[in-house]
Protein backbone atom coordinates (compact mmCIF):
# COMPACT_ATOMS: atom_id res chain seq x y z
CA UNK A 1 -76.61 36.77 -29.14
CA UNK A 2 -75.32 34.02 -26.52
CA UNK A 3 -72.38 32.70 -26.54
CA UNK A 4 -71.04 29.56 -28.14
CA UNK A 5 -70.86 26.68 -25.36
CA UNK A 6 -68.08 25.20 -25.35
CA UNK A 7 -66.78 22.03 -23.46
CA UNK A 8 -64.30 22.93 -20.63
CA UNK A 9 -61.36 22.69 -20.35
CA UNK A 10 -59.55 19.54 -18.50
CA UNK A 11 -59.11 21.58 -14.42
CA UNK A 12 -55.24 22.93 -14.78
CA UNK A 13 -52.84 20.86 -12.37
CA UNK A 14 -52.51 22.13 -8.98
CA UNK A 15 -49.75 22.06 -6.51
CA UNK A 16 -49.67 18.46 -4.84
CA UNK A 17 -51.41 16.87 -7.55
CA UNK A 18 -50.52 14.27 -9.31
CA UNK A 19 -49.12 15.27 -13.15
CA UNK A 20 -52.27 15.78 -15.05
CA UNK A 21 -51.38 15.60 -19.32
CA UNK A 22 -49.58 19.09 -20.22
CA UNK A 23 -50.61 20.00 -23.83
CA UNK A 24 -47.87 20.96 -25.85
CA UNK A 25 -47.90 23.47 -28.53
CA UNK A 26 -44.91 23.22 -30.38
CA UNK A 27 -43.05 25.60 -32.47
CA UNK A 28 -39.94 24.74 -34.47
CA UNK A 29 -36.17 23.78 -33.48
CA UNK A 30 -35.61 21.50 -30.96
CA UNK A 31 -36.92 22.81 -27.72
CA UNK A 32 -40.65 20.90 -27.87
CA UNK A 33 -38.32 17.84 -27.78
CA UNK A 34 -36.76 18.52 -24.61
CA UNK A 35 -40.15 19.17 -23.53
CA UNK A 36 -41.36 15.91 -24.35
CA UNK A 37 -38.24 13.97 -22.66
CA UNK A 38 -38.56 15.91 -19.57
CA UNK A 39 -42.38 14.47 -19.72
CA UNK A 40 -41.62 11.02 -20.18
CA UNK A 41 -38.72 11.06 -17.29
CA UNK A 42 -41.31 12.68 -14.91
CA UNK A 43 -44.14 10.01 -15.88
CA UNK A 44 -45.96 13.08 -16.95
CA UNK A 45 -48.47 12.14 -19.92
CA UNK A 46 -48.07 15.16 -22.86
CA UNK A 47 -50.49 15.75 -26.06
CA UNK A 48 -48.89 17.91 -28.95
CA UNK A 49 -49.93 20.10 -30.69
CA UNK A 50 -47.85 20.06 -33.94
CA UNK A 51 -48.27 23.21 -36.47
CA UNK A 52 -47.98 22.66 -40.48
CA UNK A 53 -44.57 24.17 -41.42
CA UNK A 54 -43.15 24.90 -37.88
CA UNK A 55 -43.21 21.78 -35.92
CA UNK A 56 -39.99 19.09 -36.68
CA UNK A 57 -42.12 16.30 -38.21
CA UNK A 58 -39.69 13.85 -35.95
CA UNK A 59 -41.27 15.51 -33.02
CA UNK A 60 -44.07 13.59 -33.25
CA UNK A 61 -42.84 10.71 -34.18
CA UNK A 62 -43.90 8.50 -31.12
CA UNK A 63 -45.90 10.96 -29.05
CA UNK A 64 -49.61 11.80 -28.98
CA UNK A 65 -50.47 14.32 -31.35
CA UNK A 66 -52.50 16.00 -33.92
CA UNK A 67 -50.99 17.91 -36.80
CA UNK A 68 -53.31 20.74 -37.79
CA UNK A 69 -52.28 24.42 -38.92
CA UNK A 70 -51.51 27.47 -37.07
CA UNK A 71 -54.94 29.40 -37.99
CA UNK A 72 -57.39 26.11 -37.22
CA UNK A 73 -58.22 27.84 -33.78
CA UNK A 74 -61.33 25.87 -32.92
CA UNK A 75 -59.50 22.40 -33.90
CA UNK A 76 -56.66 23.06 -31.83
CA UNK A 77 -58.78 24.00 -28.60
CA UNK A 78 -61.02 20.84 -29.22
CA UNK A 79 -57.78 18.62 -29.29
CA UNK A 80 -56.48 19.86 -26.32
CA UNK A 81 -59.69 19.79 -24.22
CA UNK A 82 -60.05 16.09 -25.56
CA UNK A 83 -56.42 14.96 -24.70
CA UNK A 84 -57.71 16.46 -20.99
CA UNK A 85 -54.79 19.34 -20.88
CA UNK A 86 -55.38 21.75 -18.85
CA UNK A 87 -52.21 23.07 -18.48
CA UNK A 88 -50.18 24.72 -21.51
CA UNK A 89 -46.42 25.16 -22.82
CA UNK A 90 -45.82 27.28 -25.51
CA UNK A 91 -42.15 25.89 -26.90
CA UNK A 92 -40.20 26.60 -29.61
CA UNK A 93 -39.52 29.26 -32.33
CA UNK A 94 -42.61 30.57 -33.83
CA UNK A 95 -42.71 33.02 -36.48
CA UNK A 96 -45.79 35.00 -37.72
CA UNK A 97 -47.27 33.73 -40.54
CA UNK A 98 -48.75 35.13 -43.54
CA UNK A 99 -52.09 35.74 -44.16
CA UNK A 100 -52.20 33.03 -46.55
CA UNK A 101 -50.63 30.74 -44.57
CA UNK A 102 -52.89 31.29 -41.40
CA UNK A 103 -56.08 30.37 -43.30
CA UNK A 104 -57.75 31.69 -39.84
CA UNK A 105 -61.05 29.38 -39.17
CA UNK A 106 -63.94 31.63 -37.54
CA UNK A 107 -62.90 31.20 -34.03
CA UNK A 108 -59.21 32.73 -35.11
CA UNK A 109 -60.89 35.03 -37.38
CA UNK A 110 -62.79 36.56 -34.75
CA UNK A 111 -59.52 36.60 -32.01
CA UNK A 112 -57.64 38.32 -34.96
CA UNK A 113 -60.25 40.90 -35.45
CA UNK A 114 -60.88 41.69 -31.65
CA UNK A 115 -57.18 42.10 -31.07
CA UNK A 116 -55.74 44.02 -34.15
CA UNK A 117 -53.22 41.33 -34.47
CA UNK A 118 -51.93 42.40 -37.65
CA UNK A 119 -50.81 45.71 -36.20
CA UNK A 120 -49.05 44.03 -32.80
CA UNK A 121 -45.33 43.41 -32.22
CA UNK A 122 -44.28 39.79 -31.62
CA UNK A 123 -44.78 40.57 -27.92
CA UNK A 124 -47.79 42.06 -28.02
CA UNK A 125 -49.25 39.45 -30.03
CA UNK A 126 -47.72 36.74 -27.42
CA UNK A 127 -49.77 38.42 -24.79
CA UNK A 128 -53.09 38.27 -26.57
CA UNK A 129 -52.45 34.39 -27.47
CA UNK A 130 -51.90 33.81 -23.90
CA UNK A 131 -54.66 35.78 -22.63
CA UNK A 132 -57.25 34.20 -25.19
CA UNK A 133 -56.35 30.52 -24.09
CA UNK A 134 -56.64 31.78 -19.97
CA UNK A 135 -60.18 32.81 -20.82
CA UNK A 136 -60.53 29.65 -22.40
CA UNK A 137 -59.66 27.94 -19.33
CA UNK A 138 -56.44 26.95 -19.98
CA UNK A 139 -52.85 27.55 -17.48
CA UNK A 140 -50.15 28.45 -19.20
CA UNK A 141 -46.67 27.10 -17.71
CA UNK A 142 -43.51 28.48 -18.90
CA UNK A 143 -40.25 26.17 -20.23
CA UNK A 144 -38.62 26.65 -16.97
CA UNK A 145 -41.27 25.33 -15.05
CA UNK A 146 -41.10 21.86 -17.32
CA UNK A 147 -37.14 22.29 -17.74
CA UNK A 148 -36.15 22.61 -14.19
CA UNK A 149 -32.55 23.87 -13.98
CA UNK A 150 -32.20 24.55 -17.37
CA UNK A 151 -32.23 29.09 -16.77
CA UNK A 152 -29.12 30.06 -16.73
CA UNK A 153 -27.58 30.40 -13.54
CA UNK A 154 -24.94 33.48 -13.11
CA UNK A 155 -20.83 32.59 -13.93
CA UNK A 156 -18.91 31.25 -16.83
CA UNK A 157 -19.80 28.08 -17.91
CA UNK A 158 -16.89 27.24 -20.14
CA UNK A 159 -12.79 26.87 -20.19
CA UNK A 160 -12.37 30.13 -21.99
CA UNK A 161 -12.93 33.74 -20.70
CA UNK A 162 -13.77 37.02 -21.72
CA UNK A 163 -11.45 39.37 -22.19
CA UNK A 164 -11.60 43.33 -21.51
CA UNK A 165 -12.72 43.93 -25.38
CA UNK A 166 -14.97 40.82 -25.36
CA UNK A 167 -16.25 42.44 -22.22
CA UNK A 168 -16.73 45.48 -23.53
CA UNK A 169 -18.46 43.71 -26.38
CA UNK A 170 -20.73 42.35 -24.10
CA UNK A 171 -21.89 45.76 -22.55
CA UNK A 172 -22.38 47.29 -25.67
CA UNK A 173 -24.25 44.15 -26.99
CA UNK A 174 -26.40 44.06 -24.03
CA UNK A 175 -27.20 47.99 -24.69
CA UNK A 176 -28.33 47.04 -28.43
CA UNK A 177 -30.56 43.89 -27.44
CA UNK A 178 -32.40 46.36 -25.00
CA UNK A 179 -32.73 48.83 -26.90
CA UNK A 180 -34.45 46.41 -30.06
CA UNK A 181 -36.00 44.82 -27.14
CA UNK A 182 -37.93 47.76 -26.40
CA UNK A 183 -39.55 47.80 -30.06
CA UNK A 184 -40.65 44.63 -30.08
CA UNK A 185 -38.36 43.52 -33.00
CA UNK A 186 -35.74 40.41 -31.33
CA UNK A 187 -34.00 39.81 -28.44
CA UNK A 188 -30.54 39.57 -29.88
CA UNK A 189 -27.50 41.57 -31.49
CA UNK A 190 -23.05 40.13 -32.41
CA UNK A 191 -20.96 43.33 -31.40
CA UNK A 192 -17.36 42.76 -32.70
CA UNK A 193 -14.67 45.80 -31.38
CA UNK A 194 -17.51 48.07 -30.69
CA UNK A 195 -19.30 47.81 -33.97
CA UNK A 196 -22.45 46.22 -34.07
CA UNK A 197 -22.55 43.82 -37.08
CA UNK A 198 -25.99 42.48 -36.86
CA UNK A 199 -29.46 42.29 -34.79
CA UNK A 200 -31.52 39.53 -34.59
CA UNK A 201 -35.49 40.83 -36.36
CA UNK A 202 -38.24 38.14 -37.70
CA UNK A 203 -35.20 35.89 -38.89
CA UNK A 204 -34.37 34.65 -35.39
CA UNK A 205 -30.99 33.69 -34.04
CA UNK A 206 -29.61 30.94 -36.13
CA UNK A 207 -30.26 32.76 -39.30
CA UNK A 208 -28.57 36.21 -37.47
CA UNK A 209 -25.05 34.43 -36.96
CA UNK A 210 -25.58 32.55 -40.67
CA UNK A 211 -24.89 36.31 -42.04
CA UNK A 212 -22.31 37.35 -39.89
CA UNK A 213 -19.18 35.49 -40.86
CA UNK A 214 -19.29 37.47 -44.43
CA UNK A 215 -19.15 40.73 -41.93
CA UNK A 216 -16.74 39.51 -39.77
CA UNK A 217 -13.45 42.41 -38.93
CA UNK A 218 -9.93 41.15 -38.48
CA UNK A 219 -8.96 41.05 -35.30
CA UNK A 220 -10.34 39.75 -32.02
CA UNK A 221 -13.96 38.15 -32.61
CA UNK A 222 -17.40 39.50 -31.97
CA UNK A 223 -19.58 38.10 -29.40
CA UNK A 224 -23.35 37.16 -29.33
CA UNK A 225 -25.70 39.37 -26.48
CA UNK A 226 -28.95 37.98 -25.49
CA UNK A 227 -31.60 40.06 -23.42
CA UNK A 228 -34.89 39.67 -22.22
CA UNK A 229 -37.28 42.67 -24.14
CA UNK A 230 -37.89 45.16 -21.27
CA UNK A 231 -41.37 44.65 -21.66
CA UNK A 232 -41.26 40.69 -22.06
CA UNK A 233 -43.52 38.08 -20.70
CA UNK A 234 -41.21 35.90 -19.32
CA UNK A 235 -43.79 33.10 -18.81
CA UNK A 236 -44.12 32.92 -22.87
CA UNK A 237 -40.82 33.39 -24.83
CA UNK A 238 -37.83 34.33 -22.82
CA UNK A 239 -34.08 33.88 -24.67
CA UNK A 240 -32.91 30.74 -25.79
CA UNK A 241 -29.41 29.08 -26.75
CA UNK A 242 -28.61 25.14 -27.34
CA UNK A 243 -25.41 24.14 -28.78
CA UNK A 244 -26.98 24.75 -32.45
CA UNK A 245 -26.46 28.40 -31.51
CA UNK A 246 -22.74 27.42 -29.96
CA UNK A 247 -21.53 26.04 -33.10
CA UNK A 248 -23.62 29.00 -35.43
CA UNK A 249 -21.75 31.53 -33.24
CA UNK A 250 -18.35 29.51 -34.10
CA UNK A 251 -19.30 29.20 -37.39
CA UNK A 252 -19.60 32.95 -37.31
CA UNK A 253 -15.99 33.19 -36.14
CA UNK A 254 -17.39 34.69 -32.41
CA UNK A 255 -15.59 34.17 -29.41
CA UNK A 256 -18.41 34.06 -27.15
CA UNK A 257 -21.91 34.19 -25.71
CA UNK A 258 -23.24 36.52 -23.11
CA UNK A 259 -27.11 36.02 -21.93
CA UNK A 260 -29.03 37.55 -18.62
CA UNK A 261 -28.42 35.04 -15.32
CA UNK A 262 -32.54 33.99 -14.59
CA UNK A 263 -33.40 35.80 -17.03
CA UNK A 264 -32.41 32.87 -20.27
CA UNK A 265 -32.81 29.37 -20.90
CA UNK A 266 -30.08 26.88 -21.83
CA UNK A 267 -30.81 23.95 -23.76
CA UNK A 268 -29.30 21.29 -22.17
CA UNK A 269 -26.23 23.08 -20.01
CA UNK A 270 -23.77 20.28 -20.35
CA UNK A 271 -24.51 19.63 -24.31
CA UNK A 272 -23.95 23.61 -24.56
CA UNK A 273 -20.66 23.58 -22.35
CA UNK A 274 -19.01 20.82 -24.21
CA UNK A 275 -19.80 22.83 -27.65
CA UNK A 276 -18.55 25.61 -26.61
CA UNK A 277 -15.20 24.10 -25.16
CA UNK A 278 -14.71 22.41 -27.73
CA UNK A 279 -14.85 25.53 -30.25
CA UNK A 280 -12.67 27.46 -27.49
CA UNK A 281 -15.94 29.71 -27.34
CA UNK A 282 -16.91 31.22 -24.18
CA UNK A 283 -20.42 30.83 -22.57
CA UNK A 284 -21.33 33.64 -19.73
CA UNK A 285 -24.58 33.78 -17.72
CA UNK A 286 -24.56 37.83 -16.84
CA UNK A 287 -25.53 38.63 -12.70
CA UNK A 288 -27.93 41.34 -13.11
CA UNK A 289 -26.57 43.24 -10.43
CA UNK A 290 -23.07 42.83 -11.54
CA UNK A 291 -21.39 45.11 -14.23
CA UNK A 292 -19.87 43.02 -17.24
């Protein structure tokens, strides 16, 4: 049988060219936002793709957009190749929907039956997405690439300091976030005096730190570890943290946050150090290279 022609896609943006429209496909929290801002300061024209359930309705508020569900495959490629993206930014939390909620149309049908996707980890599955909208003749860009200077450079960013048991904290922390990492199941984990009170799964961050404070020891507070899965695409989902997660970690009576240097993103540095000053929280970048 042939295959379906299909109208291409608008030719991805290449170096030295002016900014062609970057299609958007935005998942929850408030990441596709910043994405959108950083657009509109760079004169760069941006389409949205906003999903049913995930997307902050406010998002697309006064941007172009079309609001369609996750599983609507052949609707989302056909509003993206009409807005004239050719270049693609994944942003935002995204969690895997039920089969009920997907509703996949025949194009998604057929991706989800080529790729097993009921039987991949979120990673995995990430991979697949990405390489089913290259062969579609899309580019995929990352956050960093839109968010210049927003990965976390190596140092402390705040007032306070870790301490040799927050330290400690941190290298044990980093030990459990690799080692989830490595199955696929989150990319985070709150270590308080050695003992690990929770690691993040489908739930995601925010939700992690909601249901530590009811775990929380006396005694010197835990701290938050973020690390990139071992076997991550960076150029799809790498870790995140905003000054949401600042004030859900203080919330959670933590006394810091440790992610990789290069290797995270920071929502808007400044917003993040002035959170965390403000709740006497410390915020440290980890060198690779350098022991905690």
């Amino acid at each position: 049988m042939a295959a379906e022609p299909r109208p291409p896609a608008a030719e991805p943006q290449a170096a030295g060219d002016p900014p062609g429209t970057l299609g958007l496909i935005a998942g929850g929290g408030d990441l596709p936002r910043r994405i959108v801002e950083a657009c509109r300061a760079g004169g760069r024209p941006v389409f949205v793709i906003a999903l049913n359930g995930l997307t902050d309705p406010d998002l697309a508020a006064d941007v172009p957009h079309q609001w369609l569900r996750i599983g609507a495959a052949s609707k989302i490629l056909t509003a993206l190749r009409e807005a004239g993206a050719g270049d693609l930014c994944l942003a935002g939390t995204f969690r895997r929907p039920s089969w009920r909620e997907l509703m996949p149309d025949l194009r998604a049908a057929r991706f989800l039956t080529k790729v097993g996707f009921s039987g991949l980890g979120d990673d995995e599955a990430m991979r697949a997405v990405r390489a089913e909208l290259e062969a579609e003749g899309f580019r995929l860009v990352t956050v960093a690439d839109v968010l210049a200077g927003w990965t976390a450079p190596a140092g402390l960013l705040t007032r306070a300091a870790p301490d040799a048991q927050a330290l400690a904290d941190i290298r044990r922390g980093l030990e459990v976030a690799r080692t989830i990492g490595r199955l696929d199941a989150g990319q985070g984990a709150v270590v308080q005096q050695g003992i690990v009170l929770a690691v993040e799964a489908a739930e995601g961050t925010d939700a992690m730190l909601a249901r530590c404070g009811a775990l929380k020891r006396e005694g010197p507070g835990g701290v938050l570890v973020k690390a990139l899965k071992p076997q991550q695409d960076a150029g799809l989902d790498v870790p995140t943290i905003g000054a949401t997660t600042v004030r859900g970690a203080a919330a959670a009576g933590l006394r810091g946050i440790a992610v990789e240097a290069g290797r995270a993103m920071l929502v808007d540095p400044p917003a993040i150090a002035a959170a965390a000053d403000e709740c006497g929280l410390f915020v440290l970048c980890l060198d690779q290279d350098a022991d905690p």
